[in-house]
Protein backbone atom coordinates (compact mmCIF):
# COMPACT_ATOMS: atom_id res chain seq x y z
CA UNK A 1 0.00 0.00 0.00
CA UNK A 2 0.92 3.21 -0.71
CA UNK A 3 1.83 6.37 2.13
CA UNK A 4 -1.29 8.25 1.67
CA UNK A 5 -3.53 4.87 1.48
CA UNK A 6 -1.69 3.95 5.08
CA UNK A 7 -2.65 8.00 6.23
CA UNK A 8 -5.86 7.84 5.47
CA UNK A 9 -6.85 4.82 6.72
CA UNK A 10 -4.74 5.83 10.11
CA UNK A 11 -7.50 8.54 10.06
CA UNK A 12 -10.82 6.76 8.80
CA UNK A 13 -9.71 4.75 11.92
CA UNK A 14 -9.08 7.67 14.57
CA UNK A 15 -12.26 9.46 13.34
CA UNK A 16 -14.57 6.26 13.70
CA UNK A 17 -13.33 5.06 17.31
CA UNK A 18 -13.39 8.66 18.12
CA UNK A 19 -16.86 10.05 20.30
CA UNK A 20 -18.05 13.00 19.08
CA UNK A 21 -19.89 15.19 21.76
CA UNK A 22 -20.80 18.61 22.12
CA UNK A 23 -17.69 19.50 23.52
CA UNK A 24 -15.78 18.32 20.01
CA UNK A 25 -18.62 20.05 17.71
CA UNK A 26 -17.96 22.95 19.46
CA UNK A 27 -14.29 23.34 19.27
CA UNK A 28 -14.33 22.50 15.00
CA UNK A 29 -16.83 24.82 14.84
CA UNK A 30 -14.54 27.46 16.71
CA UNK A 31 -11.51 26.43 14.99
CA UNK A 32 -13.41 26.87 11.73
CA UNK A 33 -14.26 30.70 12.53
CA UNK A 34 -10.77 31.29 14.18
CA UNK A 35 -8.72 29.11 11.50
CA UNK A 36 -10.26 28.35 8.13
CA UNK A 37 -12.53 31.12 7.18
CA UNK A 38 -9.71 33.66 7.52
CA UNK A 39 -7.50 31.48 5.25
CA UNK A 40 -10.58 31.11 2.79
CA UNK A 41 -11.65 35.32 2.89
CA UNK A 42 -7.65 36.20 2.19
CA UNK A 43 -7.94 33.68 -0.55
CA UNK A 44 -10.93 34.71 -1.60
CA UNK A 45 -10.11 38.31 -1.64
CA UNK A 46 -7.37 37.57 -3.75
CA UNK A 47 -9.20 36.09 -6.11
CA UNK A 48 -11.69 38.95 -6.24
CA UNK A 49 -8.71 41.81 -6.72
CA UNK A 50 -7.32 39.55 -9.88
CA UNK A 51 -10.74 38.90 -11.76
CA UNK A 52 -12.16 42.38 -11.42
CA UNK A 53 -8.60 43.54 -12.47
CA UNK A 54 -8.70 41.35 -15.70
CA UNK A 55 -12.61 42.54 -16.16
CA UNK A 56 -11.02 45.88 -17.65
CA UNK A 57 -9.61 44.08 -20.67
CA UNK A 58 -13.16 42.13 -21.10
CA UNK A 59 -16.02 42.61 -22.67
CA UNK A 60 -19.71 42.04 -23.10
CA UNK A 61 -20.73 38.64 -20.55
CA UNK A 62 -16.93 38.07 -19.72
CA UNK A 63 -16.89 41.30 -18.12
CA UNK A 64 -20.06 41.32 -16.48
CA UNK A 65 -18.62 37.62 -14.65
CA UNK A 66 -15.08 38.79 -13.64
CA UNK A 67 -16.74 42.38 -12.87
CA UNK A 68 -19.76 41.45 -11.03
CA UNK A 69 -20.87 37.59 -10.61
CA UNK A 70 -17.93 36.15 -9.76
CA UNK A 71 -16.86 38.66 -7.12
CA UNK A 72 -20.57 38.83 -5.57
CA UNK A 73 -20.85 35.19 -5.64
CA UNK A 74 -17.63 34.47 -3.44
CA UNK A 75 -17.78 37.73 -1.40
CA UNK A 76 -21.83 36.67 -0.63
CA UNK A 77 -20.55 32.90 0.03
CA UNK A 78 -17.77 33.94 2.15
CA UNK A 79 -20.49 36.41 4.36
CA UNK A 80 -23.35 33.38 4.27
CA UNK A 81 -20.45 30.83 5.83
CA UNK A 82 -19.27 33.54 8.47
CA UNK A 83 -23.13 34.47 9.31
CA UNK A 84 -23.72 30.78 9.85
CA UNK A 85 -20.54 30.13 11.84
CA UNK A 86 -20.94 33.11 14.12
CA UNK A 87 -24.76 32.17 15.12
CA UNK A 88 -24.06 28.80 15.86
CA UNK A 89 -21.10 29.52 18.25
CA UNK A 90 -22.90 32.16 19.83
CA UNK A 91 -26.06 29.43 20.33
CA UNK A 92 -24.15 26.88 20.85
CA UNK A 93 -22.31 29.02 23.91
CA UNK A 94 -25.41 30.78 25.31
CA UNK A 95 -27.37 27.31 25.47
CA UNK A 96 -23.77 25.85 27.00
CA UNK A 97 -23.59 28.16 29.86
CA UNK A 98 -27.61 27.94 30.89
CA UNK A 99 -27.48 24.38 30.87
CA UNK A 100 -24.52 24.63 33.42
């Protein structure tokens, strides 16, 4: 078998034994606010700065997308996913601390 085969079963195996309560939920939850959505907006902004640059050297549809769909699509996406992740942590903390 290969490395990655070896890797992934390692982690099929660590993620099946493991028990997921709502102590684990909400740390990834956290972890996805504080960790991966800031990596996905700087990515995303980047992304953003060098199609609506390139939209001045387009025209007709292709400038419309690079000007206008594209960037409201993953700016919008990028809001929707930090909307959602914010109300469920602060949910997920208010009902935490009554129920203590």
């Amino acid at each position: 078998m290969s490395k990655w085969t070896d890797i992934r079963d390692s982690i099929e195996q660590t993620v099946s034994d493991m028990q997921i309560d709502e102590q684990v939920k909400q740390a990834v939850t956290q972890q996805c606010y504080d960790m991966i959505l800031p990596s996905l907006r700087k990515l995303g902004d980047g992304f953003v700065d060098a199609i609506k640059a390139q939209s001045a050297d387009e025209s007709g549809w292709c400038k419309v997308r690079d000007a206008i769909v594209l960037p409201a699509l993953i700016e919008g996406s990028l809001w929707l996913v930090e909307l959602v992740l914010k109300k469920t942590i602060e949910k997920t903390t208010a009902s935490s601390t009554v129920a203590v």
